[in-house]
Protein backbone atom coordinates (compact mmCIF):
# COMPACT_ATOMS: atom_id res chain seq x y z
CA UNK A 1 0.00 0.00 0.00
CA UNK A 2 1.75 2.89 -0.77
CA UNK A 3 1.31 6.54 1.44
CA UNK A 4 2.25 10.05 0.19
CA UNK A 5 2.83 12.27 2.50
CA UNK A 6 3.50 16.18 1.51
CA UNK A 7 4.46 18.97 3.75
CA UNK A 8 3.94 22.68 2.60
CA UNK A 9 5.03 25.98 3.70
CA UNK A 10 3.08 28.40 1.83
CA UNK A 11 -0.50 28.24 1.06
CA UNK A 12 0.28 27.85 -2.89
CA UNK A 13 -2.24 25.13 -4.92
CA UNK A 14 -0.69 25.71 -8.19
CA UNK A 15 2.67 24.34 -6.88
CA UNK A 16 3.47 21.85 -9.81
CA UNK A 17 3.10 18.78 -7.83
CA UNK A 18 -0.45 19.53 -7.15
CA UNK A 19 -0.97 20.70 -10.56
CA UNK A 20 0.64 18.34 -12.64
CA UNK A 21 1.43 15.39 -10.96
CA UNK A 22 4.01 12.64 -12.59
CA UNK A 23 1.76 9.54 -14.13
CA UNK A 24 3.71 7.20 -12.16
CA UNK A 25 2.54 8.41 -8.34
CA UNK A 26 -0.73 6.04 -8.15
CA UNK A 27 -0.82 6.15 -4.35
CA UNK A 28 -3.78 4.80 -2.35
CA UNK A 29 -4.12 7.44 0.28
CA UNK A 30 -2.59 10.45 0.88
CA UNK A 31 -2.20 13.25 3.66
CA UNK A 32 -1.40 17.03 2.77
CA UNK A 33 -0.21 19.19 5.44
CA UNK A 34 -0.08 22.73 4.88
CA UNK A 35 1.90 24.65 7.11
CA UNK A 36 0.20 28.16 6.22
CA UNK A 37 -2.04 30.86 8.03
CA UNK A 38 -3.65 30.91 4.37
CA UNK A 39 -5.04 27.05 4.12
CA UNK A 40 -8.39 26.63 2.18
CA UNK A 41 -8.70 22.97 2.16
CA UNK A 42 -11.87 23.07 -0.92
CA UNK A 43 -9.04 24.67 -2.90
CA UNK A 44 -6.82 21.94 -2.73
CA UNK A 45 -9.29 19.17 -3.15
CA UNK A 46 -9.88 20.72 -6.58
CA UNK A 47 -6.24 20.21 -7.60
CA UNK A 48 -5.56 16.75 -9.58
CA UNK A 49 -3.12 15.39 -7.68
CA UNK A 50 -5.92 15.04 -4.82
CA UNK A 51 -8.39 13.47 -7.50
CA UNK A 52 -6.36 10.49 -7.33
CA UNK A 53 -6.27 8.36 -4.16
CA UNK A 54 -8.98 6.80 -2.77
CA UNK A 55 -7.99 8.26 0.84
CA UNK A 56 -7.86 11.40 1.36
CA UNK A 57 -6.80 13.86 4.39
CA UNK A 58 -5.97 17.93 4.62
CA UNK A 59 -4.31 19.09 7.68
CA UNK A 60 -4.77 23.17 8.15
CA UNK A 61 -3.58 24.99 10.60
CA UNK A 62 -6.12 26.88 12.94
CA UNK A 63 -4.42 29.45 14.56
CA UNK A 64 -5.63 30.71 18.24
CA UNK A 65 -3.32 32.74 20.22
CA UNK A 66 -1.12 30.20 21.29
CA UNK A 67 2.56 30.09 20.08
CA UNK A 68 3.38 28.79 16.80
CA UNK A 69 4.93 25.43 17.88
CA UNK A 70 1.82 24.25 19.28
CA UNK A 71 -1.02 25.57 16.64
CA UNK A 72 -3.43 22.76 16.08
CA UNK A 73 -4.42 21.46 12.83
CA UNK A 74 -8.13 20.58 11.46
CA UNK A 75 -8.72 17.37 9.53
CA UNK A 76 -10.56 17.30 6.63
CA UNK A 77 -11.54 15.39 3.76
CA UNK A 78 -13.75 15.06 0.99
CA UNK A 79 -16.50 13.27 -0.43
CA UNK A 80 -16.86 14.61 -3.76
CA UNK A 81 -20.19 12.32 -4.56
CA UNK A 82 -22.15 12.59 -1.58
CA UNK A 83 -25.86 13.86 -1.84
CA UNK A 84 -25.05 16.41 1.19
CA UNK A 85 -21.65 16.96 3.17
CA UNK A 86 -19.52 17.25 0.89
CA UNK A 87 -16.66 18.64 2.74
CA UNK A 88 -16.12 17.04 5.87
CA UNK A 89 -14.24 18.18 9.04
CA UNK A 90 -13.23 15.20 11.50
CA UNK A 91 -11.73 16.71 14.22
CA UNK A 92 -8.71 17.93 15.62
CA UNK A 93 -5.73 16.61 14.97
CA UNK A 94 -4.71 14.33 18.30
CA UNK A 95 -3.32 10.96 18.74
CA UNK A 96 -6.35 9.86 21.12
CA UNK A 97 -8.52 11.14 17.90
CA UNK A 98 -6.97 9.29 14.75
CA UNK A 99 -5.69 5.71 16.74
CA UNK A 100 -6.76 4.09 13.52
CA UNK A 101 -6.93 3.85 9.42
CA UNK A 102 -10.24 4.40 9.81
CA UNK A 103 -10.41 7.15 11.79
CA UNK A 104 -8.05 9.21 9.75
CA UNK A 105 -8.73 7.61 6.00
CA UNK A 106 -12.73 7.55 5.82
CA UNK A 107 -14.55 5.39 3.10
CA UNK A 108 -14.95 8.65 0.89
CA UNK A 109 -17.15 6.51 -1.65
CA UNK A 110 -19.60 4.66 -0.17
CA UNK A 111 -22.89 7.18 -1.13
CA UNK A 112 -21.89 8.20 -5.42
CA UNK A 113 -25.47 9.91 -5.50
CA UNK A 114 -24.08 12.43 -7.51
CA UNK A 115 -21.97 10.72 -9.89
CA UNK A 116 -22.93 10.16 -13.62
CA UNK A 117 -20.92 6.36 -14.28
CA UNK A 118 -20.44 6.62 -18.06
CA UNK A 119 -20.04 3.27 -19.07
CA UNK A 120 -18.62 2.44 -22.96
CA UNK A 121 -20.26 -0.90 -24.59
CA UNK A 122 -20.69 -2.54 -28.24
CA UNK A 123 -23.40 -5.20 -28.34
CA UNK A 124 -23.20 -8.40 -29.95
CA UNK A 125 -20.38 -9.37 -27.51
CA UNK A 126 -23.11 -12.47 -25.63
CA UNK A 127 -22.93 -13.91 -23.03
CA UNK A 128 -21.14 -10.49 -22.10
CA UNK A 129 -23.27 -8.19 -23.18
CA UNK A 130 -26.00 -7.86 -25.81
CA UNK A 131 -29.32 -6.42 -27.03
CA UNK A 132 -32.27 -8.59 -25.64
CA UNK A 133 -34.45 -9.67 -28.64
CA UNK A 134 -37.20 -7.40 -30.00
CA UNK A 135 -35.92 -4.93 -27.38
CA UNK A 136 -33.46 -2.10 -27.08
CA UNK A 137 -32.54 -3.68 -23.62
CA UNK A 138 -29.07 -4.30 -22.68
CA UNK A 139 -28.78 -7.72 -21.17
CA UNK A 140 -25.47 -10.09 -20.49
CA UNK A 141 -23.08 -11.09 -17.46
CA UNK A 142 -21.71 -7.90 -17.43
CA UNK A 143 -24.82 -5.91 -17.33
CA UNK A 144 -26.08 -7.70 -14.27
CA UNK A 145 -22.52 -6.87 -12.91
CA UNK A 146 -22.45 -3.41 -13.22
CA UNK A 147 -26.47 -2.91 -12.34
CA UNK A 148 -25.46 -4.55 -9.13
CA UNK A 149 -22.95 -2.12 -8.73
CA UNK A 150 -25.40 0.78 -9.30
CA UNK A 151 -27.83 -0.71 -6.88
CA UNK A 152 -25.05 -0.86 -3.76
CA UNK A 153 -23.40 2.54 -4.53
CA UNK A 154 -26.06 4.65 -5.92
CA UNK A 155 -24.34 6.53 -9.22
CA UNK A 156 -26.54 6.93 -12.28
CA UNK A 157 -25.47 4.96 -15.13
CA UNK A 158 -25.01 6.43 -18.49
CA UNK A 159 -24.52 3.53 -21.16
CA UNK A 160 -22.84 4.79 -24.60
CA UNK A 161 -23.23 2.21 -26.86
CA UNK A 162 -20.99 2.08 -30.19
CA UNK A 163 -20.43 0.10 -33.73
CA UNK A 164 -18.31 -2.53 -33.74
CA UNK A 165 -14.61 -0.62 -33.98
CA UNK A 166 -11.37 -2.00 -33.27
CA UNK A 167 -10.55 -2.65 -29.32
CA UNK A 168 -7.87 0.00 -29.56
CA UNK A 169 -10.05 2.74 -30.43
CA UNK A 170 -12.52 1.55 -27.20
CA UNK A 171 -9.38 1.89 -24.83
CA UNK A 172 -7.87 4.82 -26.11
CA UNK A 173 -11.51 6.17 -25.34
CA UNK A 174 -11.08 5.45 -21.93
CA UNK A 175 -7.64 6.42 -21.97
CA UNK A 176 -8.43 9.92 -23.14
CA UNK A 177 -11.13 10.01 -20.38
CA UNK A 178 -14.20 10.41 -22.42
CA UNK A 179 -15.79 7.44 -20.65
CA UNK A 180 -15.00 5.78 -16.95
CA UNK A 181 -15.59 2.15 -18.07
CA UNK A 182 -15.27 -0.21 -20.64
CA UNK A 183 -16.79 -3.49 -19.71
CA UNK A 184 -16.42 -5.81 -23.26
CA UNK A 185 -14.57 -8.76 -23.25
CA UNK A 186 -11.20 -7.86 -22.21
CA UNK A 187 -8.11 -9.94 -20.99
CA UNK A 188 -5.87 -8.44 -18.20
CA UNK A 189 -2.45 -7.60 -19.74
CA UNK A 190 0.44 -6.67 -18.80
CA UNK A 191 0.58 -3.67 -21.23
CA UNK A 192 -3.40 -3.07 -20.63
CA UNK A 193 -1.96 -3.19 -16.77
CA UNK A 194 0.01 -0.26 -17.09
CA UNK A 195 -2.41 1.81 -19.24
CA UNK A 196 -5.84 1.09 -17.41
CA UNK A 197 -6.73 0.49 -13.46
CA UNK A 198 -8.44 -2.90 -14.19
CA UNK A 199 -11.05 -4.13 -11.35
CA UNK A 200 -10.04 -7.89 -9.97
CA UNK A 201 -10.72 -10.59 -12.59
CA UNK A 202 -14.56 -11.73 -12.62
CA UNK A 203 -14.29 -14.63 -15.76
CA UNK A 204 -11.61 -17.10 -17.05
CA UNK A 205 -11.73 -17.50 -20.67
CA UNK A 206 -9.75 -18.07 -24.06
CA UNK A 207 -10.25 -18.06 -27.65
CA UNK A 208 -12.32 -20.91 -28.83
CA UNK A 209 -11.64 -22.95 -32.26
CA UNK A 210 -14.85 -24.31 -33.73
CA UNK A 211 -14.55 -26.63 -36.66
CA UNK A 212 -17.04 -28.62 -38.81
CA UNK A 213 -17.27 -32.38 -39.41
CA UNK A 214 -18.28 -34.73 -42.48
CA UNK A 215 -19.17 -37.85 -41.75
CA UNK A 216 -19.41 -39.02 -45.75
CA UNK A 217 -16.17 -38.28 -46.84
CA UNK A 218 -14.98 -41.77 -44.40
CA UNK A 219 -18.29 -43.21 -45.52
CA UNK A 220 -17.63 -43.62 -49.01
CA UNK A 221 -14.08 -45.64 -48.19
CA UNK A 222 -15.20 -48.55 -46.04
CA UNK A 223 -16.57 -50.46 -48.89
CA UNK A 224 -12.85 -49.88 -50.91
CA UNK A 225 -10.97 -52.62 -48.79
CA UNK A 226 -13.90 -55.29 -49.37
CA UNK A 227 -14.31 -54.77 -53.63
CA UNK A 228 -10.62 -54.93 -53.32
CA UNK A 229 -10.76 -58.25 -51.48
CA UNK A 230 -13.28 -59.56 -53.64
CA UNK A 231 -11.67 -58.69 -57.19
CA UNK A 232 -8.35 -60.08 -55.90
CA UNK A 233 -9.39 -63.15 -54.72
CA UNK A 234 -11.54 -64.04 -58.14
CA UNK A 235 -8.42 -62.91 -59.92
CA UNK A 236 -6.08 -65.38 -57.90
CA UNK A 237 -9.01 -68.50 -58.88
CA UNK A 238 -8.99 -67.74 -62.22
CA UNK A 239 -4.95 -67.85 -62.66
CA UNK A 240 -5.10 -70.93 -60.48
CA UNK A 241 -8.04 -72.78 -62.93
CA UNK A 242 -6.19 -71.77 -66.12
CA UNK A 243 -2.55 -73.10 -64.02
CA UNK A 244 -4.12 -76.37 -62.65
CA UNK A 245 -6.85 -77.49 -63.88
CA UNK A 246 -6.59 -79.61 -67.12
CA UNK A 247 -9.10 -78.31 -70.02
CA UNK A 248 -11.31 -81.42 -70.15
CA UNK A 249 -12.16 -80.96 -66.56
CA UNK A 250 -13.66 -77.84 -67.39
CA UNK A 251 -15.51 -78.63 -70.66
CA UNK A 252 -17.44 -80.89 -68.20
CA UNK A 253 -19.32 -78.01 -66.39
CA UNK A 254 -22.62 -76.81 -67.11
CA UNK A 255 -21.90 -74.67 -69.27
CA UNK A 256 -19.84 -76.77 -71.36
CA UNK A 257 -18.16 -74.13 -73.66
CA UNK A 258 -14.57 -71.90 -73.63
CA UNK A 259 -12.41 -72.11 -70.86
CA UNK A 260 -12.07 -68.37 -70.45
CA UNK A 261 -16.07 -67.59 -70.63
CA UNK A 262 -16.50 -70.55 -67.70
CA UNK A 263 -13.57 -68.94 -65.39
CA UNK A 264 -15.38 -65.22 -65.36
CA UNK A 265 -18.71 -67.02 -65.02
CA UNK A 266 -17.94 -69.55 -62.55
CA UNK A 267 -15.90 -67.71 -60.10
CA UNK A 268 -17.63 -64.21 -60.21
CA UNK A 269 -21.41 -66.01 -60.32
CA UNK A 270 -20.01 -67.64 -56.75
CA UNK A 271 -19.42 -63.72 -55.42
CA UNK A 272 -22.84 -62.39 -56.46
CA UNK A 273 -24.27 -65.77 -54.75
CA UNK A 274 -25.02 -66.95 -58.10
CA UNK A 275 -24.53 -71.03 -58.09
CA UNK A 276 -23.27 -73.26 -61.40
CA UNK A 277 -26.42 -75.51 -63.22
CA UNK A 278 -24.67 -78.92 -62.62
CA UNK A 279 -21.92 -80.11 -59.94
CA UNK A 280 -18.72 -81.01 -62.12
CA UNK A 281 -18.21 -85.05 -62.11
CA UNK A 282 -14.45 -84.97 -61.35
CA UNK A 283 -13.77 -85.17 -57.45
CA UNK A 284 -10.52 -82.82 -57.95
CA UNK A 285 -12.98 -80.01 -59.18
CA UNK A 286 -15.70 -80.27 -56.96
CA UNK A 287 -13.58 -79.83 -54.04
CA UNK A 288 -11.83 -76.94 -55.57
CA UNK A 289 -15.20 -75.67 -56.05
CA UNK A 290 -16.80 -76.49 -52.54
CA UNK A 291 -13.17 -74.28 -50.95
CA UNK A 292 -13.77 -71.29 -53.82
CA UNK A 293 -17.90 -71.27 -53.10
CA UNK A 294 -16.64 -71.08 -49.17
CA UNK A 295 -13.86 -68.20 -49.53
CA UNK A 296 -16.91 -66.47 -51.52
CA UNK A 297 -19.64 -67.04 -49.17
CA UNK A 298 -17.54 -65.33 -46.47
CA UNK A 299 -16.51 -62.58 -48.45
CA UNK A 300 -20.07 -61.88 -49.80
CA UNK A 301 -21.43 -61.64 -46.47
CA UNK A 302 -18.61 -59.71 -44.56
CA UNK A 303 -19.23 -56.90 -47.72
CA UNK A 304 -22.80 -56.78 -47.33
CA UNK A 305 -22.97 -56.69 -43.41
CA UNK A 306 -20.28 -54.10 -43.33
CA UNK A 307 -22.49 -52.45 -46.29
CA UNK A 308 -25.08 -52.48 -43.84
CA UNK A 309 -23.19 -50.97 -40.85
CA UNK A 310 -21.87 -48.02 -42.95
CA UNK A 311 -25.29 -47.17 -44.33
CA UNK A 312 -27.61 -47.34 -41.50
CA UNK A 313 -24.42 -46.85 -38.42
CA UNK A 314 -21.93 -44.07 -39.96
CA UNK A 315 -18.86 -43.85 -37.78
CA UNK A 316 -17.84 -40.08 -37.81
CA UNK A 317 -13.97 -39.23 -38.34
CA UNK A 318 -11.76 -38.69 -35.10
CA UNK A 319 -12.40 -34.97 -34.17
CA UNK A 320 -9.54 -32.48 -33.82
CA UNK A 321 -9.42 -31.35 -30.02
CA UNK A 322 -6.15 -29.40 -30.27
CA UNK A 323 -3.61 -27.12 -31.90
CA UNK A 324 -1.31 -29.70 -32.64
CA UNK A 325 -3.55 -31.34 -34.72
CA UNK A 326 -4.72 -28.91 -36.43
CA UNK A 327 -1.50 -27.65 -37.70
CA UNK A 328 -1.21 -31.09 -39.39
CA UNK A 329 -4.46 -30.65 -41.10
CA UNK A 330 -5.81 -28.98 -44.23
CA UNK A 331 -7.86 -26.71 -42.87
CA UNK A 332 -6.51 -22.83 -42.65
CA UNK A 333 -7.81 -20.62 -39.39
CA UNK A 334 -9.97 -17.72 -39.69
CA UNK A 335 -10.49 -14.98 -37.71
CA UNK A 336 -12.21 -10.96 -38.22
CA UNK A 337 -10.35 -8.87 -37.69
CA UNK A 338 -11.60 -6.13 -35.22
CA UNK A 339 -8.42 -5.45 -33.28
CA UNK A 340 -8.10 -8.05 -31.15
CA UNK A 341 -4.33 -8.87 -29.47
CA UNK A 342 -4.61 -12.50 -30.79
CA UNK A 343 -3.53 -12.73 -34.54
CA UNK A 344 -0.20 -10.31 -33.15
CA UNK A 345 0.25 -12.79 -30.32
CA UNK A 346 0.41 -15.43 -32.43
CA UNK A 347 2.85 -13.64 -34.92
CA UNK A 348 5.28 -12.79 -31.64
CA UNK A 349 5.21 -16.32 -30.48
CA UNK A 350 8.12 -18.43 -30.25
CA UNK A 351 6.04 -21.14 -30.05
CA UNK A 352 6.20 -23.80 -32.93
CA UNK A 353 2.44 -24.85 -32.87
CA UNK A 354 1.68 -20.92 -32.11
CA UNK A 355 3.73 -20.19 -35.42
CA UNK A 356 2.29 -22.72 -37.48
CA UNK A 357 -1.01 -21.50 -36.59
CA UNK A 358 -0.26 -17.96 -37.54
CA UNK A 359 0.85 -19.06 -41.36
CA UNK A 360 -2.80 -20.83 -41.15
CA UNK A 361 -4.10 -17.71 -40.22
CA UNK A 362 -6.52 -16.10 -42.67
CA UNK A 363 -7.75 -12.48 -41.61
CA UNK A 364 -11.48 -11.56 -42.84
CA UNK A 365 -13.06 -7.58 -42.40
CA UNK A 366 -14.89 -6.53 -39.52
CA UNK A 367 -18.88 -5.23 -41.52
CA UNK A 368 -21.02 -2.95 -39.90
CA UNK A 369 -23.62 -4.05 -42.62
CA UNK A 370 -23.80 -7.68 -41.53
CA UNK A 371 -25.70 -8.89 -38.81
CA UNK A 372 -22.58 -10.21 -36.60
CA UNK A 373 -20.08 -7.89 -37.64
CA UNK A 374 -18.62 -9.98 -40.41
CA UNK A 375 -18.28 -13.55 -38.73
CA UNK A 376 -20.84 -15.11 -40.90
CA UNK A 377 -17.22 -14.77 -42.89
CA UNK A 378 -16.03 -17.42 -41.41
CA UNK A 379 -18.97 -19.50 -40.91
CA UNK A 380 -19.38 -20.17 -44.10
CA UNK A 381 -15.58 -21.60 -44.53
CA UNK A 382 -16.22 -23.37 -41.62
CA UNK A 383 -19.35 -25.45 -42.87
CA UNK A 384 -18.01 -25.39 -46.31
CA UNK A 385 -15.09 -27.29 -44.82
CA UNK A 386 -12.31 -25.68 -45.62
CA UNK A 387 -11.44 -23.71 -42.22
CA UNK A 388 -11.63 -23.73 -38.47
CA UNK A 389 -12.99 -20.38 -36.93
CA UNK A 390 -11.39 -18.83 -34.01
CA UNK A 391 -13.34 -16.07 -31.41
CA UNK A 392 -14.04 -15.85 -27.72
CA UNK A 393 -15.18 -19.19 -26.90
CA UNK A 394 -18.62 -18.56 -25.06
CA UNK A 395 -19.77 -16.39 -27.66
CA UNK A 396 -18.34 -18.53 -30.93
CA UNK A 397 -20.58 -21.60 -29.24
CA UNK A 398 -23.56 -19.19 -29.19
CA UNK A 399 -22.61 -17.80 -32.68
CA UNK A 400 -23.30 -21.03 -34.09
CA UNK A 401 -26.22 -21.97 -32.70
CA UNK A 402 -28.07 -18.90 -33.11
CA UNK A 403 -27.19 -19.31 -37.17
CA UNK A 404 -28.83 -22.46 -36.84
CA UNK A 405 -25.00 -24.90 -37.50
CA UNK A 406 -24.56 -26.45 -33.64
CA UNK A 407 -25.54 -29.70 -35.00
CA UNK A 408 -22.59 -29.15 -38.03
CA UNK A 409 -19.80 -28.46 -35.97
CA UNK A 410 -18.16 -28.68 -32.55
CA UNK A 411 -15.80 -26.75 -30.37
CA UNK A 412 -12.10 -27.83 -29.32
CA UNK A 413 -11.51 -28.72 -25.96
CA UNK A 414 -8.04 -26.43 -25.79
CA UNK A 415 -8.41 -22.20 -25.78
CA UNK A 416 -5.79 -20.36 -26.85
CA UNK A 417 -4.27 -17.91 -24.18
CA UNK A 418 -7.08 -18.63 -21.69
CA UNK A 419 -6.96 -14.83 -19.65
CA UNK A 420 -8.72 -13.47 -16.80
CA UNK A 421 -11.32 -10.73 -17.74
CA UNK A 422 -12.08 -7.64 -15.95
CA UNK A 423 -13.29 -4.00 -16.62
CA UNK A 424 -11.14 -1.40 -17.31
CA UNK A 425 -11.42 1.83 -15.42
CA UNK A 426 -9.59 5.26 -16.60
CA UNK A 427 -6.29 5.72 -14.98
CA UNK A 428 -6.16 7.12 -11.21
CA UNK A 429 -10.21 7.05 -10.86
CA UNK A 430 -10.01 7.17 -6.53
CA UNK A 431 -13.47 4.65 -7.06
CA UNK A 432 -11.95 1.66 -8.38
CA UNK A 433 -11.42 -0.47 -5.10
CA UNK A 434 -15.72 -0.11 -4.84
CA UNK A 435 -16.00 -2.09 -7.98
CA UNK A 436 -13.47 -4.49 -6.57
CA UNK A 437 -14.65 -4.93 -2.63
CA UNK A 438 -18.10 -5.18 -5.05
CA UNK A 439 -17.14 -7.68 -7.26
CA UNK A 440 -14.80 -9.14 -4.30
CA UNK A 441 -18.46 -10.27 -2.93
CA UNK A 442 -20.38 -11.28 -6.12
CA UNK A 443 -17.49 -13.46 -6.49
CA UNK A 444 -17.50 -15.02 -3.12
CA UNK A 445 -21.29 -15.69 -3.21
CA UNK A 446 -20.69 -17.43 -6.25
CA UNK A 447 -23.14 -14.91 -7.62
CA UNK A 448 -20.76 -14.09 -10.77
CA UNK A 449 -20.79 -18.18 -11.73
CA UNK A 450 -24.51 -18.39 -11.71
CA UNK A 451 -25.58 -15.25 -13.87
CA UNK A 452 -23.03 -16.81 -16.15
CA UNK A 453 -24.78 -19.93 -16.36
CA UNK A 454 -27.90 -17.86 -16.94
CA UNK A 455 -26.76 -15.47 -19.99
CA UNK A 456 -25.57 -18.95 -21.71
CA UNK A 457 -29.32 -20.74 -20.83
CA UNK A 458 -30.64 -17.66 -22.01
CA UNK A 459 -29.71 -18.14 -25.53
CA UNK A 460 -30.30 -22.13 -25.20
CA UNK A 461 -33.90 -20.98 -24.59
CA UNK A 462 -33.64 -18.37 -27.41
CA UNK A 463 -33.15 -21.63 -29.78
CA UNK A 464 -35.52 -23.62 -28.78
CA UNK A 465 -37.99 -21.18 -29.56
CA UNK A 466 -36.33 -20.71 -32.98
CA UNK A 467 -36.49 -24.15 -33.42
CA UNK A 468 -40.02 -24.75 -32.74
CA UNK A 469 -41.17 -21.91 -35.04
């Protein structure tokens, strides 16, 4: 926890650290003493360096008649949201008064009455956020988050809701301070770290892979080994009757005409279950026969049960659960491109598997004009079967469903750079730790977990009643 402390002589709020603090002091409470006859303590509470920390004291003076080494000094603080009593005085300075944090460092944001929370949002980011249908109602996980919020500490909400644009454009929004909040999906960062005060992590979750499956392109080989089986094997009879078998055996069949018409008739009439007129008289033959009409009765009836099995039991193809085998397939990886970190993670990995994936890679446009900002893109490479699709994993799940393919494909097990996700507040706003002792809770109750589970059964009922219509 860090403390800054700052003594001054003269009663001077435009002295430069006040005024224009260095980026890089981020303290969590901090006590100004002004050594001056001249102390106004609303002055100084309008300087930014004192819009920073969440605690907040101002020692003044108050000067009585007593000698200078013994003036005492009036506490006060602020709370710049509060309905009434705004400024507050809490006491004299004393050791018997201020024993504690809490006596000196009061919770300055408990009542945010008077606070306007403007909150930036893009729909079509489910089970996050989105539009409820036939409404202009936001609903998601991290509505109900932030509503909950607004219920414990009172500020008005003010939702601005925006295209789909890149993510940068979103942050450097909050960045700028045009908005207090962005609460899309977001992972926690290092680099966001630095840029953003980001609440405590509410969600773990990656980038999903979704790929299709054909179940007749392994149909159409089973039969192969058996025809192969069955060709072979009447070849290898007829080389062994025209090898072995002396010419006036075979003019005794039924048939009782060439040797080369009886061999194709004899031997592939025994695979079709097709049996000769009259038994040969020589013993030789008929035994050669009764082995041949054997080798064929097993082969006809192994090809038509597994004929059979294929036809009315298809066994799909092995599924691809992982980026390792999906490197080693065909199929390329598509993604829109909307700004996201992923395609430039990939391209900075050292990763082999991460590298291969990023020559798979195959970027589409973000659209306005489409429904789902341009991923219908990919779906359509995905159930043509020539790509996987990559996307936040809870919503490429419901992206599918909702465009009526959940039966066509499936998702992969793995997630690439599974990430915490939190909402990202404008540098130095003195609030933040209310959205996290908030969230701190929701978490705890397990709260978080089931309005998660309830955005995701929302849309399962959504498609039911799509699919009864």
């Amino acid at each position: 926890m860090c403390i800054l402390v700052i003594v001054m002589e003269t009663n001077n709020p435009f002295w430069w650290p006040l005024t224009f603090p260095p980026d890089h002091w981020h303290m969590k409470a901090l006590i100004l003493i002004v050594a001056s006859h001249m102390c106004s303590p609303t002055q100084y509470f309008q300087t930014p360096l004192l819009r920073r920390p969440s605690s907040l004291a101002v020692l003044c003076p108050h000067f009585t008649h007593r000698p200078l080494e013994t003036v005492p000094y009036k506490v006060w603080t602020l709370k710049p949201y509060a309905k009434e009593e705004k400024l507050v005085h809490l006491g004299m300075w004393s050791q018997e008064s201020f024993r504690t944090w809490e006596d000196l460092f009061i919770d300055r944001f408990r009542d945010m009455t008077m606070y306007n929370m403007s909150i930036l949002v893009q729909t079509s980011d489910f089970p996050l956020i989105y539009i409820l249908q036939g409404t202009n109602v936001l609903r998601g996980l991290n509505i109900v988050i932030m509503e909950e919020l607004q219920r414990w500490l009172h500020f008005d909400l003010s939702y601005k809701s925006r295209a789909l644009l890149p993510f940068t454009e979103n942050f450097e929004s909050v960045q700028r301070g045009n908005t207090d909040v962005f609460i899309n999906y977001g992972t926690i960062t290092p680099e966001r770290n630095d840029l953003f005060d980001i609440t405590v992590p509410f969600l773990r979750e990656g980038w999903g892979i979704m790929l299709s499956f054909h179940p007749t392109a392994q149909m159409a080989k089973c039969p192969l080994p058996f025809l192969l089986v069955g060709v072979g094997s009447r070849y290898r009879v007829n080389v062994f009757c025209y090898s072995h078998l002396p010419c006036s055996e075979l003019q005794e069949t039924a048939f009782n005409r060439h040797q080369w018409y009886y061999g194709h008739a004899g031997t592939h009439g025994s695979l079709l279950s097709r049996p000769l007129d009259h038994v040969p008289k020589r013993w030789r033959l008929r035994i050669f026969l009764v082995v041949w009409w054997l080798v064929a009765w097993w082969l006809n009836l192994s090809y038509t049960c597994n004929l059979i099995a294929v036809l009315t039991v298809p066994v799909l193809p092995r599924k691809l659960q992982t980026s390792e085998e999906l490197i080693t397939s065909d199929y390329l990886l598509c993604m829109v491109d909307y700004g996201e970190f992923l395609d430039e993670a990939l391209a900075a990995s050292t990763d082999p598997v991460f590298e291969a994936l990023y020559r798979k890679l195959d970027m589409v446009p973000s659209s306005d004009g489409m429904a789902y900002n341009g991923e219908e893109q990919c779906v359509d490479r995905v159930v043509a079967g020539t790509h996987a699709h990559t996307e936040t994993y809870s919503y490429i799940v419901i992206l599918y469903n909702m465009l009526g393919h959940g039966s066509k494909v499936y998702p992969f097990k793995e997630q690439l750079y599974p990430a915490y996700l939190g909402f990202f507040v404008r540098k130095h706003a003195p609030w933040k730790y209310k959205f996290d002792q908030g969230m701190e809770q929701m978490l705890a109750a397990g709260l978080v977990e089931k309005w998660y589970k309830d955005s995701m059964a929302d849309f399962e009922g959504y498609m039911e009643k799509v699919s009864a219509c």
